[in-house]
Protein backbone atom coordinates (compact mmCIF):
# COMPACT_ATOMS: atom_id res chain seq x y z
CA UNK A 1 -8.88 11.40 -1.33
CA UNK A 2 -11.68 14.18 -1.18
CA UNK A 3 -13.64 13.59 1.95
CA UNK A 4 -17.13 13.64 -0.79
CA UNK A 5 -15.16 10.55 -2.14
CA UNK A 6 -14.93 8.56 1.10
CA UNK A 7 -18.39 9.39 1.93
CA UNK A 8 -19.28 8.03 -1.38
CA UNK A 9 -17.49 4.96 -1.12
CA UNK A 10 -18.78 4.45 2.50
CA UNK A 11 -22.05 4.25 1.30
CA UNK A 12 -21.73 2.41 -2.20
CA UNK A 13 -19.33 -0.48 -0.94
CA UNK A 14 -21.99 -2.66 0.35
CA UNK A 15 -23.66 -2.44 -3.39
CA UNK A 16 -21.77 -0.64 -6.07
CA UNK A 17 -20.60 -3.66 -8.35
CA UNK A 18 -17.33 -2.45 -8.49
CA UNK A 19 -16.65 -2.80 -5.07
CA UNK A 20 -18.36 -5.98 -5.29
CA UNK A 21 -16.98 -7.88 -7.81
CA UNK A 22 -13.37 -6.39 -6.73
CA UNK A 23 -13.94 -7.68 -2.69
CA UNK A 24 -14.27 -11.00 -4.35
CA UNK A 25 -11.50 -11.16 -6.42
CA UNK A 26 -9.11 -10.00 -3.07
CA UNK A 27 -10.68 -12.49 -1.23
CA UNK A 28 -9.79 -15.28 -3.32
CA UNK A 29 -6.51 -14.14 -3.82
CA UNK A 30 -6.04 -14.00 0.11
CA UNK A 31 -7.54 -17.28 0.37
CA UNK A 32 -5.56 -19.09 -2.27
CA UNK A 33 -2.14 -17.44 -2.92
CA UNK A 34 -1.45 -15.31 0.29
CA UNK A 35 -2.55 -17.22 3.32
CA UNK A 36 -1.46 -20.66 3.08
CA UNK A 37 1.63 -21.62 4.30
CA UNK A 38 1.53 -19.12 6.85
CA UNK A 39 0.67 -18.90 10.67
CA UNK A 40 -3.45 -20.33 11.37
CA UNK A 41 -4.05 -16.57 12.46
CA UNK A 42 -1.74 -14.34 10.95
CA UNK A 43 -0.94 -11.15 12.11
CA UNK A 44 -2.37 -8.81 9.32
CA UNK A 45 -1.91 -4.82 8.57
CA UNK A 46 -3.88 -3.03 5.79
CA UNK A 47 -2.40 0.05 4.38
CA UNK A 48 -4.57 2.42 3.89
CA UNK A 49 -7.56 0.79 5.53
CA UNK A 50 -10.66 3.75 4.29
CA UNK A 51 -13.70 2.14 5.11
CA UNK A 52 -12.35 -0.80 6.64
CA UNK A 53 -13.58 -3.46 3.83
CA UNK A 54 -10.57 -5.52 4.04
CA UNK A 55 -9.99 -5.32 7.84
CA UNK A 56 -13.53 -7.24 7.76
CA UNK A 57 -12.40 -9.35 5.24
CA UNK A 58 -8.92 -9.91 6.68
CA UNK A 59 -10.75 -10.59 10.07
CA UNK A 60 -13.11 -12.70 8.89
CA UNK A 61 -9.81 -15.91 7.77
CA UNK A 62 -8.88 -15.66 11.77
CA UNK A 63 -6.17 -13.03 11.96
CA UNK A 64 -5.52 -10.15 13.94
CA UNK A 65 -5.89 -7.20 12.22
CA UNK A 66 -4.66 -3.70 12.27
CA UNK A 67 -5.00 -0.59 10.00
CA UNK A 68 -3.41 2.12 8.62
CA UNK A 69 -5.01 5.90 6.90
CA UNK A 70 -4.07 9.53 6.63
CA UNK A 71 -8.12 10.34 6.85
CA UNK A 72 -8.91 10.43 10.16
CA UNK A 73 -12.68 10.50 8.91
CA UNK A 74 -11.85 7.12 7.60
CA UNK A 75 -10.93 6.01 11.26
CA UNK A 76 -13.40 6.96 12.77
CA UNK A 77 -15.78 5.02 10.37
CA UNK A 78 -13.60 1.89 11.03
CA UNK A 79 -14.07 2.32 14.72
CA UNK A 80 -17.53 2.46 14.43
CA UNK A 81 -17.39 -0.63 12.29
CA UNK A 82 -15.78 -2.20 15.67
CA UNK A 83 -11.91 -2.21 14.71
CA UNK A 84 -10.43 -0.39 17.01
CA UNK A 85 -6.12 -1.40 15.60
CA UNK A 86 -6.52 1.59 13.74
CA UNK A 87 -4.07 4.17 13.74
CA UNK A 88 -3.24 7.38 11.96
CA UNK A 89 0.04 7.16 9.71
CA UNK A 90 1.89 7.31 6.53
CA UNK A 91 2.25 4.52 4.55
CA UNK A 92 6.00 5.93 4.50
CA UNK A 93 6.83 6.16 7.97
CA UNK A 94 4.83 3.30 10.03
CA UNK A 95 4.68 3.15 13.54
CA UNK A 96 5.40 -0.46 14.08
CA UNK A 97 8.70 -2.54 14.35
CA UNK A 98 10.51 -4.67 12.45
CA UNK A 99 8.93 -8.05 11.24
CA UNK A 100 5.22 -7.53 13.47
CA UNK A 101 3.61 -8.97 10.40
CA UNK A 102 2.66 -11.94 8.89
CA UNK A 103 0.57 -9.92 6.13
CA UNK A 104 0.60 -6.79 4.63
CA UNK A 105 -2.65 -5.60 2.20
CA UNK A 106 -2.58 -2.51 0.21
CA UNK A 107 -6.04 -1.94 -1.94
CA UNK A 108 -5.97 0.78 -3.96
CA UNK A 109 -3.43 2.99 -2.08
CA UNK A 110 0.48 3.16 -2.95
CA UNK A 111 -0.63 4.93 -5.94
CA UNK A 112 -1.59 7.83 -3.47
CA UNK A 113 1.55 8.01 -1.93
CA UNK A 114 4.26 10.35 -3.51
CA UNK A 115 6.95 8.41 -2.89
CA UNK A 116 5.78 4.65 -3.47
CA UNK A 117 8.75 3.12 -3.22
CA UNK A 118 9.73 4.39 0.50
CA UNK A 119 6.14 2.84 1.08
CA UNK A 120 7.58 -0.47 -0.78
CA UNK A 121 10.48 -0.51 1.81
CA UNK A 122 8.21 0.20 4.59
CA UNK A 123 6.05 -2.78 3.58
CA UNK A 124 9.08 -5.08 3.32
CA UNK A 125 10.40 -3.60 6.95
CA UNK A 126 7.36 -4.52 9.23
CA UNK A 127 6.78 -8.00 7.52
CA UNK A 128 8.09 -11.18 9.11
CA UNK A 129 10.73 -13.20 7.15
CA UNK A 130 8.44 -15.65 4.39
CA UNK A 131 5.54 -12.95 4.56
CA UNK A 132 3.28 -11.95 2.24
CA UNK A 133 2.23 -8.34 0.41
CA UNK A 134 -1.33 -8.38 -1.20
CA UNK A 135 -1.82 -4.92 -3.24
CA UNK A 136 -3.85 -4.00 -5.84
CA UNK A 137 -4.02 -0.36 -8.18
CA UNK A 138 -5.14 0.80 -11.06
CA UNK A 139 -3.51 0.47 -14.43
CA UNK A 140 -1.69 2.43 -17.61
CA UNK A 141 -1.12 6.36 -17.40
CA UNK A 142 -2.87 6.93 -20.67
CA UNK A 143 -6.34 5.96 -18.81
CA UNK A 144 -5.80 8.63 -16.99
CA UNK A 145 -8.59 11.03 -16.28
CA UNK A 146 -10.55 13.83 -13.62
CA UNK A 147 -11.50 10.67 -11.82
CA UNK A 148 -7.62 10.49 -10.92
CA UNK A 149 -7.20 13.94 -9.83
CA UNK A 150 -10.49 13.48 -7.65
CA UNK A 151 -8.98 10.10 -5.55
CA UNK A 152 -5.58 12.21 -5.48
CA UNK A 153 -3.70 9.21 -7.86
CA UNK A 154 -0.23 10.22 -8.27
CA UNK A 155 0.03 7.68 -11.17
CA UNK A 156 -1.26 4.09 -12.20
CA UNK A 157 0.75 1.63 -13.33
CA UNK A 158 1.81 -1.83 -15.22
CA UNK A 159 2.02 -4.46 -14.04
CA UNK A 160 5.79 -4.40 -14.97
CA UNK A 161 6.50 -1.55 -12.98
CA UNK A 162 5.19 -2.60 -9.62
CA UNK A 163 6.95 -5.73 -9.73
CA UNK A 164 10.33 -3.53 -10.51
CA UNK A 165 9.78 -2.03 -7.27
CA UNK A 166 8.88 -4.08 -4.95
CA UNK A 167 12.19 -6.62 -6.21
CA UNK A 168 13.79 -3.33 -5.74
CA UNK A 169 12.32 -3.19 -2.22
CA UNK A 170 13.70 -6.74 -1.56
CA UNK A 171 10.38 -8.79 -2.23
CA UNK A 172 10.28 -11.93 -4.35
CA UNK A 173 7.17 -11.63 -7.00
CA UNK A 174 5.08 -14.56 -6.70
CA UNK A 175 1.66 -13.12 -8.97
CA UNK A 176 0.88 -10.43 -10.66
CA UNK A 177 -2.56 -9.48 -12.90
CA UNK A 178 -4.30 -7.59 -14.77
CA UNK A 179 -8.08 -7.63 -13.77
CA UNK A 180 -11.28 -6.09 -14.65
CA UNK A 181 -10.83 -7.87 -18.11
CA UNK A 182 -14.24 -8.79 -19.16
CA UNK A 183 -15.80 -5.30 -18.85
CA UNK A 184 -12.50 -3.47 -20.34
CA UNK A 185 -13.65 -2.72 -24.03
CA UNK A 186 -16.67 -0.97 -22.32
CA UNK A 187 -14.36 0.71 -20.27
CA UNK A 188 -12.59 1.28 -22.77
CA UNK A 189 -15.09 3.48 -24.68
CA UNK A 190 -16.43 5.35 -21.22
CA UNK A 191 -13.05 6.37 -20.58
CA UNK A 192 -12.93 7.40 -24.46
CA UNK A 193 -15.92 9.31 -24.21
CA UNK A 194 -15.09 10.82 -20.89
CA UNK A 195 -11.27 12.18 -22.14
CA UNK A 196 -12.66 13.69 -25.32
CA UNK A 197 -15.71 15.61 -23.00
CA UNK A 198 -13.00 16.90 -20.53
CA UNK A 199 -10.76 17.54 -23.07
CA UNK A 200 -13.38 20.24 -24.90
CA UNK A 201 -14.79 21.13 -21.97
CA UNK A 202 -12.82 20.79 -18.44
CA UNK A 203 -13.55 19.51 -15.60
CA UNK A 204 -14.09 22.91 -12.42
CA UNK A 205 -12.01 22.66 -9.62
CA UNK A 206 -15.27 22.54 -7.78
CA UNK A 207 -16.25 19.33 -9.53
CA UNK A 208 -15.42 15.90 -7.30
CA UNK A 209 -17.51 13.33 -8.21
CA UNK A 210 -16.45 10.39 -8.73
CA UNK A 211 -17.54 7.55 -11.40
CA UNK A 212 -18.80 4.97 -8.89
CA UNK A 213 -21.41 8.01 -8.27
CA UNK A 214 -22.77 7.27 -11.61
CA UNK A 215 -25.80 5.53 -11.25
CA UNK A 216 -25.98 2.37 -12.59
CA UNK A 217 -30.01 0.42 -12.70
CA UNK A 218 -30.34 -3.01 -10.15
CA UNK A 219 -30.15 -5.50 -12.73
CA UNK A 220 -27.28 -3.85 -14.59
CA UNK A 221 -25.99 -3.79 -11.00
CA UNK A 222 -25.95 -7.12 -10.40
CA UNK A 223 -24.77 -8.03 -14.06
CA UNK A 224 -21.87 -5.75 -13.21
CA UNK A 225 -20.74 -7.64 -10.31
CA UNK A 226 -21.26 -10.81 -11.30
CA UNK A 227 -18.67 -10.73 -14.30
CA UNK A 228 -15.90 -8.66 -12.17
CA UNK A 229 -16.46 -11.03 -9.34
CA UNK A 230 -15.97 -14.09 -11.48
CA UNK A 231 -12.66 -13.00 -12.93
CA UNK A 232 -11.32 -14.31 -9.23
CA UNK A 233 -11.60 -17.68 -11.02
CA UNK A 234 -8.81 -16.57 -13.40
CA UNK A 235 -7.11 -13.82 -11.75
CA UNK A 236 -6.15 -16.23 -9.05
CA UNK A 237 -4.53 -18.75 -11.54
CA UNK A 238 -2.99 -17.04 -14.37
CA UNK A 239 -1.40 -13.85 -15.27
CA UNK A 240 -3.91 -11.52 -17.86
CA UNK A 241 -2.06 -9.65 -20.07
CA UNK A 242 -4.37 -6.06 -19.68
CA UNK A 243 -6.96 -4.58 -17.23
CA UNK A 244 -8.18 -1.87 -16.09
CA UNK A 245 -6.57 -2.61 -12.33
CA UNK A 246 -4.13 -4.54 -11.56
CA UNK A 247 -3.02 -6.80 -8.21
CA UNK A 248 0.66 -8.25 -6.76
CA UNK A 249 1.44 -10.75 -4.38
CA UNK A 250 5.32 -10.80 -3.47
CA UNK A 251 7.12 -12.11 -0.24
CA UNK A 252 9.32 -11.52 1.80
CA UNK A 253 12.49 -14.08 1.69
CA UNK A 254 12.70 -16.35 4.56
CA UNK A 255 15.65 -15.76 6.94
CA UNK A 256 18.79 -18.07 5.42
């Protein structure tokens, strides 16, 4: 991403309802679907660890936890957050051995990898036999707009298509979602709005803000959040058929 983004997103996680509502939707999935049935503290990596939400998160259910980032900005933040299993590498080419992990999390980030299905493979390579991948991304090419080019997306995807690769990676799908459902007819309409402006009038190469910099009023805020956050409810127990993001949970099959 731009480094304006990560600033941005350093300093809106704590409050923006996006990241709000989305932390709680992860961390029911982790509690429900991805930790049981696996070691009391798992061994967890996060790919693509930014800001270091989910190393708090992953922390916080008793694991030991280690991240991954190309930013080295985004590091540094993490260190200062006190997690200090943080290392500099490409979600391609990981510098850890075969099966050192009980969990693997990826939060909005294969989509920023060129070659997503090396990263799939990667995944697969440094999880333990019966372990679990937890990702999530954002959904359908035709949403696409400057807000992609800003984050450095090279695509979104269906939910159909992750699940191709990661059984092509050697994974077994156990979930995957749709979320961001109750707010996606107003999303629906920004987005509208948003690719018929930049289609009259462009976007400069000098502009790279993002839309969580779009200020949004407290109680709007907190309406926000609430009905994203609440969709763990749902998310965690059934497929939805559209979204604006999507998650996956697959495993890794247990050694015969």
């Amino acid at each position: 991403m731009e480094a304006n983004a990560y600033v941005e997103f350093r300093d809106l996680e704590a409050r923006h309802w996006w990241f709000i509502g989305r932390w709680a939707i992860f961390t029911e999935l982790l509690r429900t679907r991805v930790l049981p049935g696996l070691n009391r503290s798992p061994d967890c990596l996060d790919l693509g660890c930014g800001m270091g939400g989910a190393l708090e998160r992953l922390a916080a259910a008793g694991g030991t936890v280690t991240g991954t980032d190309v930013s080295l900005d985004a590091l540094k933040f993490c260190r200062g957050r006190g997690f200090q299993r943080v290392l500099h590498a490409d979600g391609t080419r990981l510098p850890f051995v075969d099966a050192s992990f009980d969990v693997v999390t990826a939060f909005d980030t294969i989509e920023h990898i060129p070659d997503d299905a090396a990263a799939f493979r990667e995944c697969f390579r440094v999880l333990r036999p019966g372990g679990r991948l937890l990702l999530s991304g954002p959904a359908y090419n035709w949403l696409w707009t400057h807000q992609d080019d800003v984050v450095h997306h090279q695509r979104r995807y269906t939910t159909s298509k992750v699940a191709s690769i990661a059984r092509s990676a050697g994974f077994i799908v156990e979930h995957r979602s749709y979320f961001n459902i109750t707010l996606f007819p107003l999303i629906l309409i920004a987005l509208g709005y948003i690719k018929l402006k930049e289609r009259f009038s462009p976007p400069s190469a000098t502009d790279q803000s993002s839309n969580v910099s779009i200020p949004v009023p407290g109680p709007a805020n907190g309406v926000l959040a609430w009905l994203l956050a609440f969709e763990r409810h749902v998310v965690s127990r059934v497929s939805m058929p559209f979204g604006h993001s999507l998650i996956l949970i697959a495993r890794k099959p247990p050694d015969p």
